[in-house]
PDB file of N, CA and C in Angstrom:
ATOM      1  N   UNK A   1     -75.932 -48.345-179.557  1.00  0.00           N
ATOM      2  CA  UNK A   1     -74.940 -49.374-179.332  1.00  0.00           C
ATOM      3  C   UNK A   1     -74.783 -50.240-180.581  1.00  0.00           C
ATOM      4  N   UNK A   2     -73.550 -50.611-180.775  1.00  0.00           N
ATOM      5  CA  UNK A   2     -72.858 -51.592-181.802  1.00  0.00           C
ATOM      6  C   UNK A   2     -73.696 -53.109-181.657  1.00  0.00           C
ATOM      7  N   UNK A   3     -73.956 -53.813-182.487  1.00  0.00           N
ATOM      8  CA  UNK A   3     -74.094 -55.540-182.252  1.00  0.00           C
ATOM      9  C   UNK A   3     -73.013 -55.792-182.649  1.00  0.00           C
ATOM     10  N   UNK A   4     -72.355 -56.793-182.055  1.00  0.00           N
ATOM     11  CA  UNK A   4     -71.186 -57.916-182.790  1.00  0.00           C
ATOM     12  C   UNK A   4     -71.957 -59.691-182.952  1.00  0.00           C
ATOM     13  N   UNK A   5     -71.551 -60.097-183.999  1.00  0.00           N
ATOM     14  CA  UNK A   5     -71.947 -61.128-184.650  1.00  0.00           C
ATOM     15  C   UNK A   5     -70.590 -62.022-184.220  1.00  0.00           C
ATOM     16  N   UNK A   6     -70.632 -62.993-183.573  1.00  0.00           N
ATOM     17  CA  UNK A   6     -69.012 -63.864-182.958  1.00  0.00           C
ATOM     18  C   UNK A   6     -69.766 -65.135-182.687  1.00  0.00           C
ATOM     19  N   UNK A   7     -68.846 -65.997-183.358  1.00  0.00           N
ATOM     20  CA  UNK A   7     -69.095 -67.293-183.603  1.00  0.00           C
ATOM     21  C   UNK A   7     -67.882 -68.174-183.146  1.00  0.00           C
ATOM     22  N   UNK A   8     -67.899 -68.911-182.586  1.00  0.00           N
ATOM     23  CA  UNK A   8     -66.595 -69.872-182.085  1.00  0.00           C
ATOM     24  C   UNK A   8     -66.532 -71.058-182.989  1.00  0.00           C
ATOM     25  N   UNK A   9     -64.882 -71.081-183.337  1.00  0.00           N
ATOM     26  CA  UNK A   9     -64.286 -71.437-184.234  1.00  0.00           C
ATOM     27  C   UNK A   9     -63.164 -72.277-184.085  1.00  0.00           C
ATOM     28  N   UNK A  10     -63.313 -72.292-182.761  1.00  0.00           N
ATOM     29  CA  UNK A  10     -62.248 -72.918-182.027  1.00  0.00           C
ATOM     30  C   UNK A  10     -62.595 -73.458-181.208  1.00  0.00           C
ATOM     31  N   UNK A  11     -62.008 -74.866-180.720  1.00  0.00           N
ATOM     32  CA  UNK A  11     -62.434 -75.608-179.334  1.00  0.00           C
ATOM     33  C   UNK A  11     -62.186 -74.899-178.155  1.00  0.00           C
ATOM     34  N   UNK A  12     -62.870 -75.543-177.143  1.00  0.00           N
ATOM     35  CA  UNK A  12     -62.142 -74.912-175.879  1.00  0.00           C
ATOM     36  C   UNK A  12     -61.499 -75.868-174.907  1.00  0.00           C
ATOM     37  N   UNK A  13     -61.343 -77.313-175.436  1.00  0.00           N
ATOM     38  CA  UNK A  13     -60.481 -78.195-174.989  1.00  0.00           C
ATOM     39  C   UNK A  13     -59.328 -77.714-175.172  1.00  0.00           C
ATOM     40  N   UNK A  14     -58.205 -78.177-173.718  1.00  0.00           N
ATOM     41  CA  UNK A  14     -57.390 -77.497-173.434  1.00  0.00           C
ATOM     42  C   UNK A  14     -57.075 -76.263-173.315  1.00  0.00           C
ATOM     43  N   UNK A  15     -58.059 -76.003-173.344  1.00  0.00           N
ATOM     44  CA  UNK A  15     -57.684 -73.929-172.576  1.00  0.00           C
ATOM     45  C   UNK A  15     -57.459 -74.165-171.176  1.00  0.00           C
ATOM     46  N   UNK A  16     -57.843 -72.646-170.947  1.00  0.00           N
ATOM     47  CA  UNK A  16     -57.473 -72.321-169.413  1.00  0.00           C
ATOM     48  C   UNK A  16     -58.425 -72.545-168.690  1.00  0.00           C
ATOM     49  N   UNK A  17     -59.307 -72.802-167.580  1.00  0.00           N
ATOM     50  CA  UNK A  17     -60.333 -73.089-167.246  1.00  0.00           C
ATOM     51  C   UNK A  17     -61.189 -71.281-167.162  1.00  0.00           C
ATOM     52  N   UNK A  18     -60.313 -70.447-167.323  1.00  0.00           N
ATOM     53  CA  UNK A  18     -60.674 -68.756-167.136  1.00  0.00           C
ATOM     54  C   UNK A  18     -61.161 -69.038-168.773  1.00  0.00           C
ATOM     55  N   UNK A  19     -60.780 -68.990-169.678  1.00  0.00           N
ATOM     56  CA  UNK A  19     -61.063 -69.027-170.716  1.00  0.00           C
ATOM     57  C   UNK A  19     -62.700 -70.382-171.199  1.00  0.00           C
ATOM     58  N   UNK A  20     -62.114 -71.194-170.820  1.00  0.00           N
ATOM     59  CA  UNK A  20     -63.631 -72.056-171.158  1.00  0.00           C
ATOM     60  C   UNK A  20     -64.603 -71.141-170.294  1.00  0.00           C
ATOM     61  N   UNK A  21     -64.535 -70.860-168.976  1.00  0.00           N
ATOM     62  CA  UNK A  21     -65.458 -69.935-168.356  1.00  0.00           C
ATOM     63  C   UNK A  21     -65.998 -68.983-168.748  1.00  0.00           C
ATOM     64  N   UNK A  22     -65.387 -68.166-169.559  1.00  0.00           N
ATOM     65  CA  UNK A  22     -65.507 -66.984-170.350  1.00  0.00           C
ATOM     66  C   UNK A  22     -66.821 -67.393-171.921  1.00  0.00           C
ATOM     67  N   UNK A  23     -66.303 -68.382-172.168  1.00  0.00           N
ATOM     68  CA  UNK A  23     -66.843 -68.920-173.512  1.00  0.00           C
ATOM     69  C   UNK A  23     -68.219 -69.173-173.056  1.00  0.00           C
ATOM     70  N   UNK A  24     -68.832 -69.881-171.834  1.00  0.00           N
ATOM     71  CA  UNK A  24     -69.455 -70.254-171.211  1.00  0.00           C
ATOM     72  C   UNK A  24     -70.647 -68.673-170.898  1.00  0.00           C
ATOM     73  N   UNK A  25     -70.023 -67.793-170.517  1.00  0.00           N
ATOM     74  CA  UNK A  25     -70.102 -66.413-169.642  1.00  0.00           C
ATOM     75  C   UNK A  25     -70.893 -65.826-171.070  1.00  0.00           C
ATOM     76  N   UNK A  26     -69.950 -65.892-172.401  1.00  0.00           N
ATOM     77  CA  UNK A  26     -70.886 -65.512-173.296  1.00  0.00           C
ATOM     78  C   UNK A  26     -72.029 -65.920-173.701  1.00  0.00           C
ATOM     79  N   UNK A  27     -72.398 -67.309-173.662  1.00  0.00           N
ATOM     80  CA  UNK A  27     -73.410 -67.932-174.268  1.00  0.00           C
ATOM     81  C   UNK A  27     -73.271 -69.018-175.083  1.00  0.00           C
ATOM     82  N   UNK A  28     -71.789 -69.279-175.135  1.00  0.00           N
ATOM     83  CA  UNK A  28     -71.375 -70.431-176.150  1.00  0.00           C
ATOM     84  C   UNK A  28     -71.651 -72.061-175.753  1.00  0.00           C
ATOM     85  N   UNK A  29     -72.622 -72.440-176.347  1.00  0.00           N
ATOM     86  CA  UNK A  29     -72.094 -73.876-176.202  1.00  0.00           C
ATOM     87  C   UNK A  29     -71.338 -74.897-176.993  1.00  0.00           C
ATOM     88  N   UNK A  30     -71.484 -74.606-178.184  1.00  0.00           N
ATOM     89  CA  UNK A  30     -70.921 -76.029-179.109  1.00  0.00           C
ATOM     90  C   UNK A  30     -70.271 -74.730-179.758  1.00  0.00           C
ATOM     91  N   UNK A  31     -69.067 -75.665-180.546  1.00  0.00           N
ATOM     92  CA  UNK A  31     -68.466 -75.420-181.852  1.00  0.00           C
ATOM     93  C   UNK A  31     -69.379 -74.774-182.945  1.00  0.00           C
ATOM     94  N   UNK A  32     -68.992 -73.786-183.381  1.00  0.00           N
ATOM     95  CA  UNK A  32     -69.451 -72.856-184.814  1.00  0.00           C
ATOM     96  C   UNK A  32     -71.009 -72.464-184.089  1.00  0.00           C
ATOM     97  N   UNK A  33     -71.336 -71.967-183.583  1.00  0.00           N
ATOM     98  CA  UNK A  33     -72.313 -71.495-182.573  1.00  0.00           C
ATOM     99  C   UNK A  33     -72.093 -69.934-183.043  1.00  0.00           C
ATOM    100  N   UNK A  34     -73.074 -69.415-183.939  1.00  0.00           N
ATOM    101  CA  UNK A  34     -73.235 -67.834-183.857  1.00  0.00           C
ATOM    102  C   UNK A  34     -73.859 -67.115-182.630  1.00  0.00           C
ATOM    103  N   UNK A  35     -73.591 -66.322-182.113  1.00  0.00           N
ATOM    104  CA  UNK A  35     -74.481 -65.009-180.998  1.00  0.00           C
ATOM    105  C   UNK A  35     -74.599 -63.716-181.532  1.00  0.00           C
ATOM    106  N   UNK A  36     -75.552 -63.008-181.704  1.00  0.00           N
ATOM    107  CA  UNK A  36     -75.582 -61.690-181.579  1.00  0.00           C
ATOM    108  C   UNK A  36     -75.696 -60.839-180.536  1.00  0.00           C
ATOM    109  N   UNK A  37     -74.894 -60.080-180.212  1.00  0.00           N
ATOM    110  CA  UNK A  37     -75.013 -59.474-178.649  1.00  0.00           C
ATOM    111  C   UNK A  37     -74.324 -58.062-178.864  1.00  0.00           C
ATOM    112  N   UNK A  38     -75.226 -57.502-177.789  1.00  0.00           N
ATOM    113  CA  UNK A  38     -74.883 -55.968-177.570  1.00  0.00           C
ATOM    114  C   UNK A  38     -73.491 -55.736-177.242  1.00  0.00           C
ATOM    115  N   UNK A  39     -72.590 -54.671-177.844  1.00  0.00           N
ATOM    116  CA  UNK A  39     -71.156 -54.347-177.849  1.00  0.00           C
ATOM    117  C   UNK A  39     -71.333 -53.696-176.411  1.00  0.00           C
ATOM    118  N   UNK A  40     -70.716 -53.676-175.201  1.00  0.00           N
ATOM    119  CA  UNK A  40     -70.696 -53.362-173.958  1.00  0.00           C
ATOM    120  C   UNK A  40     -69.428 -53.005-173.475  1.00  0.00           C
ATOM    121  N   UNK A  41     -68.780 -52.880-172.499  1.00  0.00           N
ATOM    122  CA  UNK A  41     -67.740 -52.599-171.700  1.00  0.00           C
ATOM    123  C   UNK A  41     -66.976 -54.504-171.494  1.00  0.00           C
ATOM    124  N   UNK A  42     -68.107 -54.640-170.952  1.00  0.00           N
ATOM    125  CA  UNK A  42     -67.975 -56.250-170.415  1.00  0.00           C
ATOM    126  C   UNK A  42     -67.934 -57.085-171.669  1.00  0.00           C
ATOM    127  N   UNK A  43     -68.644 -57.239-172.663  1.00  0.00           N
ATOM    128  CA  UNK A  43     -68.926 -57.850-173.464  1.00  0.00           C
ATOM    129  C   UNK A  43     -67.401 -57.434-174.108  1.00  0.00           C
ATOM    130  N   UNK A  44     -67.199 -56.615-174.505  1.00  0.00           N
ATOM    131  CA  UNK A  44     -66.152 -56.186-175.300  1.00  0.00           C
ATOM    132  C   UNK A  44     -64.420 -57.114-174.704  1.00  0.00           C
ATOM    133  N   UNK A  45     -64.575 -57.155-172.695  1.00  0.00           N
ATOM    134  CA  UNK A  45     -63.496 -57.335-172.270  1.00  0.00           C
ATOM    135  C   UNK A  45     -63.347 -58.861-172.691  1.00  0.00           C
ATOM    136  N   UNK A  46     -64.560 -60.100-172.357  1.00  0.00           N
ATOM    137  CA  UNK A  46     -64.834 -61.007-172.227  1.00  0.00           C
ATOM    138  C   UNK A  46     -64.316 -61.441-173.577  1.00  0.00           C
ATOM    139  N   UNK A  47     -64.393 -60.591-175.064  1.00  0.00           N
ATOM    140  CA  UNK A  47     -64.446 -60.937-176.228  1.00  0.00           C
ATOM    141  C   UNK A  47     -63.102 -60.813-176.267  1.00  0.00           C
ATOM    142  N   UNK A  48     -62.347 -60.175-175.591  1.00  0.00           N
ATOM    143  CA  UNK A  48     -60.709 -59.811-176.280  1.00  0.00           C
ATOM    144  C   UNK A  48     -59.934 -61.403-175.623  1.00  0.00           C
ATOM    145  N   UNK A  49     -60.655 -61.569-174.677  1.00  0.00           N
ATOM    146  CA  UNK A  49     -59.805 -62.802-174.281  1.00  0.00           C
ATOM    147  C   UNK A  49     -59.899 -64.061-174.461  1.00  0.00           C
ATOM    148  N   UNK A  50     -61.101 -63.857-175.490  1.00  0.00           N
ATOM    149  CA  UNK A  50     -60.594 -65.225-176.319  1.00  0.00           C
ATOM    150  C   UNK A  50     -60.909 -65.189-177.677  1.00  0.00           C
ATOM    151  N   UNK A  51     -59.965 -64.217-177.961  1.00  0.00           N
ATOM    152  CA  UNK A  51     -60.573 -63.984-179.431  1.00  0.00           C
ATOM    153  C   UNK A  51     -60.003 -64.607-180.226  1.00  0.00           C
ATOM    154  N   UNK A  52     -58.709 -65.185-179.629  1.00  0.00           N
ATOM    155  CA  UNK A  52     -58.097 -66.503-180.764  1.00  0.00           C
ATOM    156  C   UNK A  52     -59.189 -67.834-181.078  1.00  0.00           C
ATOM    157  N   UNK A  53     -59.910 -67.806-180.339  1.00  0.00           N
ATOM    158  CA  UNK A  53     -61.338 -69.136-180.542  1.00  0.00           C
ATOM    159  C   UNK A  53     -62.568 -68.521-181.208  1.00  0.00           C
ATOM    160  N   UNK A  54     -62.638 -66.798-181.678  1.00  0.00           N
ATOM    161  CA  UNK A  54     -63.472 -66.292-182.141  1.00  0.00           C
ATOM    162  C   UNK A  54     -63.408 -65.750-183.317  1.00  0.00           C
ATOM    163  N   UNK A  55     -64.434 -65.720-184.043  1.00  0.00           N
ATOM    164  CA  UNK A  55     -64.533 -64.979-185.302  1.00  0.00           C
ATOM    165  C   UNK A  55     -65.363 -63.812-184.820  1.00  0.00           C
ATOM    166  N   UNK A  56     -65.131 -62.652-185.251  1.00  0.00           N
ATOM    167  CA  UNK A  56     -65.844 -61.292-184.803  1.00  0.00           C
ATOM    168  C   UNK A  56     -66.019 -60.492-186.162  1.00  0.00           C
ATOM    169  N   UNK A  57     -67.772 -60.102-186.051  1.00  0.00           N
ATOM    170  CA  UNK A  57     -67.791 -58.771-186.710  1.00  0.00           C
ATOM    171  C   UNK A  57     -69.223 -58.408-186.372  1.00  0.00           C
ATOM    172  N   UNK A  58     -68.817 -57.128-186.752  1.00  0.00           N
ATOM    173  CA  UNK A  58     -69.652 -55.784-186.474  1.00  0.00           C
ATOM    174  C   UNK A  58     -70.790 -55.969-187.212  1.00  0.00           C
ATOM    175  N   UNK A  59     -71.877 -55.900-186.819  1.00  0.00           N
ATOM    176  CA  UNK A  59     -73.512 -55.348-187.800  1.00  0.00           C
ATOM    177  C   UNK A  59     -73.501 -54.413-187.725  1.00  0.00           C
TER     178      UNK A  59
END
């Protein structure tokens, strides 16, 4: 399996409450917050929908 390296880069004031949930769902708490996490089915869906608040890349 792939790691992705995704860091939020973006607030989540004023989103959608599906979207802060999501941010939440990954592991995010604060602003500019790196995660490393296993590339998954789920992980992958969770990442497309808010990827305008994310920076993404591959290890």
């Amino acid at each position: 399996m792939k790691k992705l390296k995704i860091t939020q880069v973006k607030s989540g004031i004023g989103r959608t409450k599906r979207q802060k949930d999501t941010l939440v769902a990954l592991g995010f708490r604060r602003l500019n917050q790196t995660l490393e996490v296993e590339s998954s089915p789920a992980i992958d869906g969770m990442v497309d929908k808010v990827k305008h608040l994310l920076k993404i890349e591959e290890i």
